[in-house]
N, C-alpha and C. Protein backbone atom coordinates (compact mmCIF):
# COMPACT_ATOMS: atom_id res chain seq x y z
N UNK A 1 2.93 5.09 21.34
CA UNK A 1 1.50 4.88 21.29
C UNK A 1 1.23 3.38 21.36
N UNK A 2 0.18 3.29 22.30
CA UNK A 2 0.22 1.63 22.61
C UNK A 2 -1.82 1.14 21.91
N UNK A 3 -1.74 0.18 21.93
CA UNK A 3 -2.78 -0.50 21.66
C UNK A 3 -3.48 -0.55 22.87
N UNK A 4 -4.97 0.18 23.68
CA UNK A 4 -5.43 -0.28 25.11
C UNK A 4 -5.69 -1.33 25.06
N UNK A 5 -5.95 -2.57 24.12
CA UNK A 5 -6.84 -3.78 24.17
C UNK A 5 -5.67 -4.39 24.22
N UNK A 6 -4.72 -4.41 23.29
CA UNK A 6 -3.54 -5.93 23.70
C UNK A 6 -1.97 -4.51 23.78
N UNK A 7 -2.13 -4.58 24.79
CA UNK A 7 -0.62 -3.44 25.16
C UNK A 7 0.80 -3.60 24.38
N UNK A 8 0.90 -4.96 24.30
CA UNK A 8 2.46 -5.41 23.76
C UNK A 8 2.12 -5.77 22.36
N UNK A 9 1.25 -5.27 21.77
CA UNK A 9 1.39 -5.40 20.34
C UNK A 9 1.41 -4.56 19.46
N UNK A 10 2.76 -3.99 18.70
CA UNK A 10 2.86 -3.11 17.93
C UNK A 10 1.88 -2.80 17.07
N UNK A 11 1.11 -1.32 16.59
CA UNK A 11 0.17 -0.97 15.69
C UNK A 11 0.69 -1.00 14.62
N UNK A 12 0.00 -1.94 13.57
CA UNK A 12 0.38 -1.63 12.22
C UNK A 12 0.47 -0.54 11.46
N UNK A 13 1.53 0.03 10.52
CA UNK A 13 1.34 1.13 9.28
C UNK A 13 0.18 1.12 8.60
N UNK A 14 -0.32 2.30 8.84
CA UNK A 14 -1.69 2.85 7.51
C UNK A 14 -1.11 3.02 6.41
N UNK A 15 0.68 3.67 6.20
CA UNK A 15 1.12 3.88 4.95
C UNK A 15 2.42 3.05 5.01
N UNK A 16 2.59 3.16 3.32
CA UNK A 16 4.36 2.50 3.77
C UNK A 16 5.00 3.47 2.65
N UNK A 17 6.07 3.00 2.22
CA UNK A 17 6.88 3.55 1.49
C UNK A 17 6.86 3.00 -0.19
N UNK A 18 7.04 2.92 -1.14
CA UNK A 18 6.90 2.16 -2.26
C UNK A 18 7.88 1.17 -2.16
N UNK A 19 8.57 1.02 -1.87
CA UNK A 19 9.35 -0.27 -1.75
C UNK A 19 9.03 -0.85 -0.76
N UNK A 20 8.51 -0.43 -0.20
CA UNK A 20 7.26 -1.54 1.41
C UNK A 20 6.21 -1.70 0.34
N UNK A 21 5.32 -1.19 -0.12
CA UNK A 21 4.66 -1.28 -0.49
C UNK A 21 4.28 -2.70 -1.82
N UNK A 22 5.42 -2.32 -2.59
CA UNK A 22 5.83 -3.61 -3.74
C UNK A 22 6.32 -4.93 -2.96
N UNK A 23 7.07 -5.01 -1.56
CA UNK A 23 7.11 -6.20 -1.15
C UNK A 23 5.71 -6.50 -0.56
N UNK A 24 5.00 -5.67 0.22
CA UNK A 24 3.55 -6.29 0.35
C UNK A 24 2.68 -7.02 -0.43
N UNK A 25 2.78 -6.38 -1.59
CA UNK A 25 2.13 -6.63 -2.51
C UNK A 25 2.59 -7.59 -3.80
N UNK A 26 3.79 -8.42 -2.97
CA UNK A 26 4.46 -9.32 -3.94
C UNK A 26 4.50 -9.10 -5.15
N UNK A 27 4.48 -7.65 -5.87
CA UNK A 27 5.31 -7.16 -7.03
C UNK A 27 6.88 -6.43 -6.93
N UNK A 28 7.06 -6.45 -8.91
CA UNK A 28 8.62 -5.71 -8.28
C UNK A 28 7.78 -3.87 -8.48
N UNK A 29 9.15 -3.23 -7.90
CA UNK A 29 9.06 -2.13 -7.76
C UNK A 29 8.44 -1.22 -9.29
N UNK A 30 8.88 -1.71 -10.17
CA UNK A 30 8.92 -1.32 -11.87
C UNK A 30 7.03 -1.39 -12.07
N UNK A 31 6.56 -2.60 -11.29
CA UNK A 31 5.10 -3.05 -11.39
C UNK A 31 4.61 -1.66 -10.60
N UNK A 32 4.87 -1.46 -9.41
CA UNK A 32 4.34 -0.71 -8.48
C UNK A 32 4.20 0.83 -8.91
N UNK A 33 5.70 0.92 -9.36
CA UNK A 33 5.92 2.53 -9.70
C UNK A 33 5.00 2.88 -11.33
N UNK A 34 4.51 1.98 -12.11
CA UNK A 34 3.73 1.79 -13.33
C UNK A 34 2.12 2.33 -12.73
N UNK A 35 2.05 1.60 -11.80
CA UNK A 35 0.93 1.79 -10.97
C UNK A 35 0.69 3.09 -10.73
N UNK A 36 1.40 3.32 -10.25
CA UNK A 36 1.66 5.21 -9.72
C UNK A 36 1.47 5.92 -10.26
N UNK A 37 2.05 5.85 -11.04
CA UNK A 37 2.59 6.23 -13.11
C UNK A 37 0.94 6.81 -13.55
N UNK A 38 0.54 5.20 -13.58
CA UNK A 38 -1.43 5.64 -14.38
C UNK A 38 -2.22 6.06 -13.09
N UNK A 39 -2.11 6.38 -12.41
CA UNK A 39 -3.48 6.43 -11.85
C UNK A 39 -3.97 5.54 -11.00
N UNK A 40 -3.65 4.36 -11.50
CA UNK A 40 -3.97 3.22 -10.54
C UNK A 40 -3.73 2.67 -8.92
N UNK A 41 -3.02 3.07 -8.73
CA UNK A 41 -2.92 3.15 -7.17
C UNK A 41 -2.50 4.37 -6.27
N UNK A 42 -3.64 4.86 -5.81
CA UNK A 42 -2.98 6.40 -5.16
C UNK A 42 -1.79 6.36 -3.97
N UNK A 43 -1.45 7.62 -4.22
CA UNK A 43 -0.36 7.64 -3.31
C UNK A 43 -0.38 8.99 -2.43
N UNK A 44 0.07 9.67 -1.50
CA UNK A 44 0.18 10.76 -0.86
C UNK A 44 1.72 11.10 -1.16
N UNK A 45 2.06 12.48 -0.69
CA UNK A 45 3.42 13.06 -0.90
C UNK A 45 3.46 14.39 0.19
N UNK A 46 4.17 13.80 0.79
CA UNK A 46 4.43 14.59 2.34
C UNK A 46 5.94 15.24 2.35
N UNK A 47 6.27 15.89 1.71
CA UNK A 47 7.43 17.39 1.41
C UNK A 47 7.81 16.06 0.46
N UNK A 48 9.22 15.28 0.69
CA UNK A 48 9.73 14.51 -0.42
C UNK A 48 9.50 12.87 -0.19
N UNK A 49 8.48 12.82 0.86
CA UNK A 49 8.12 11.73 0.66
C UNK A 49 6.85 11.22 0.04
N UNK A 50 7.21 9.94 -0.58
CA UNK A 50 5.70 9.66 -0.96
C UNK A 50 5.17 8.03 -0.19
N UNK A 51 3.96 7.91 0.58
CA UNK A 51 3.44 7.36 0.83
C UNK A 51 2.28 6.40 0.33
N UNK A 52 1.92 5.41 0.67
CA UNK A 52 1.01 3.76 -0.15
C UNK A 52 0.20 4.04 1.17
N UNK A 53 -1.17 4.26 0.78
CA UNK A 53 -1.82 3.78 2.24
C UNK A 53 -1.92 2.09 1.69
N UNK A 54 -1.96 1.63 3.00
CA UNK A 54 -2.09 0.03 3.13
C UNK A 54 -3.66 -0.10 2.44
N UNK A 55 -4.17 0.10 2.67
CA UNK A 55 -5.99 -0.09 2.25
C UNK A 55 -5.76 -0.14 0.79
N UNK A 56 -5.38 1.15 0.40
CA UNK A 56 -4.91 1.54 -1.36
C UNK A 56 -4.64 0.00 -1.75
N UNK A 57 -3.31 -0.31 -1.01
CA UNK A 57 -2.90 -1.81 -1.67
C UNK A 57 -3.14 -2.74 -1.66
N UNK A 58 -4.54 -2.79 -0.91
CA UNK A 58 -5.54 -4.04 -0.69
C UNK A 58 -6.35 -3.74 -1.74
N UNK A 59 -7.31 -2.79 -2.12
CA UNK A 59 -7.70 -2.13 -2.90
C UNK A 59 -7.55 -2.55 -4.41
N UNK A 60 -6.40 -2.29 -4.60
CA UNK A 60 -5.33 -2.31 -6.06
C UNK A 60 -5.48 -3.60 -6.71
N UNK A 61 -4.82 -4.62 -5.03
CA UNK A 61 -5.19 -5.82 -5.57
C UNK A 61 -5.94 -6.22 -5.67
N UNK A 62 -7.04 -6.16 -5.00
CA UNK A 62 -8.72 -6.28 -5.47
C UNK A 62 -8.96 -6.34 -6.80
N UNK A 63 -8.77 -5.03 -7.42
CA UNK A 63 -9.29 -4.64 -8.54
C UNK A 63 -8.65 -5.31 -9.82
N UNK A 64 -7.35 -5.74 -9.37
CA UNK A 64 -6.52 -6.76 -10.14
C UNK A 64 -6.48 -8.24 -10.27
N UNK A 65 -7.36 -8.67 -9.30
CA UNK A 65 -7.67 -10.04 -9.00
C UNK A 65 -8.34 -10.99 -10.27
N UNK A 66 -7.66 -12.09 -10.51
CA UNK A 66 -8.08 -12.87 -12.21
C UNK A 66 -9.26 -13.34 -11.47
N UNK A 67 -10.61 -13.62 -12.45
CA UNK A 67 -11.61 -13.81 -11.91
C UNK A 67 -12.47 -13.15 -11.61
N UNK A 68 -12.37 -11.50 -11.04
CA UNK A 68 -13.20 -10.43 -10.73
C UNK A 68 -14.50 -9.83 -12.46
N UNK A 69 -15.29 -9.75 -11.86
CA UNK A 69 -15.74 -8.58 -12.36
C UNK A 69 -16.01 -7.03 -12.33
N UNK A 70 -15.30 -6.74 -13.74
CA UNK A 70 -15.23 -5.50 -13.46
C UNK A 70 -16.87 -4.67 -13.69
């Protein structure tokens, strides 16, 4: 599957894996899977996999950002 507007440029992942996911998100895995854990960052689960949509982890960090109001 190609991009029609720029052909030679690979489409980015909507999801990743949790260990894609924790290097995106410049935490360790222990941070990420805590995340999971509460509630706090959703995830999907497709037979034995489980999936991070990318948005989720923009999202996450949003909501984690020093400075924000909640």
């Amino acid at each position: 599957m190609t991009n029609p507007v720029e052909p030679n440029r690979p489409i980015p992942p909507i999801a990743v894996s949790p260990d894609e996911a924790a290097r995106l998100a410049g935490v360790g895995r222990t941070t990420l899977y805590a995340a999971l854990a509460k509630g706090d960052l959703p995830s999907i689960k497709i037979g034995t996999r489980r999936l991070i949509r990318v948005d989720a982890i923009r999202d996450w960090l949003g909501r984690n950002e020093s400075g924000t109001k909640a």
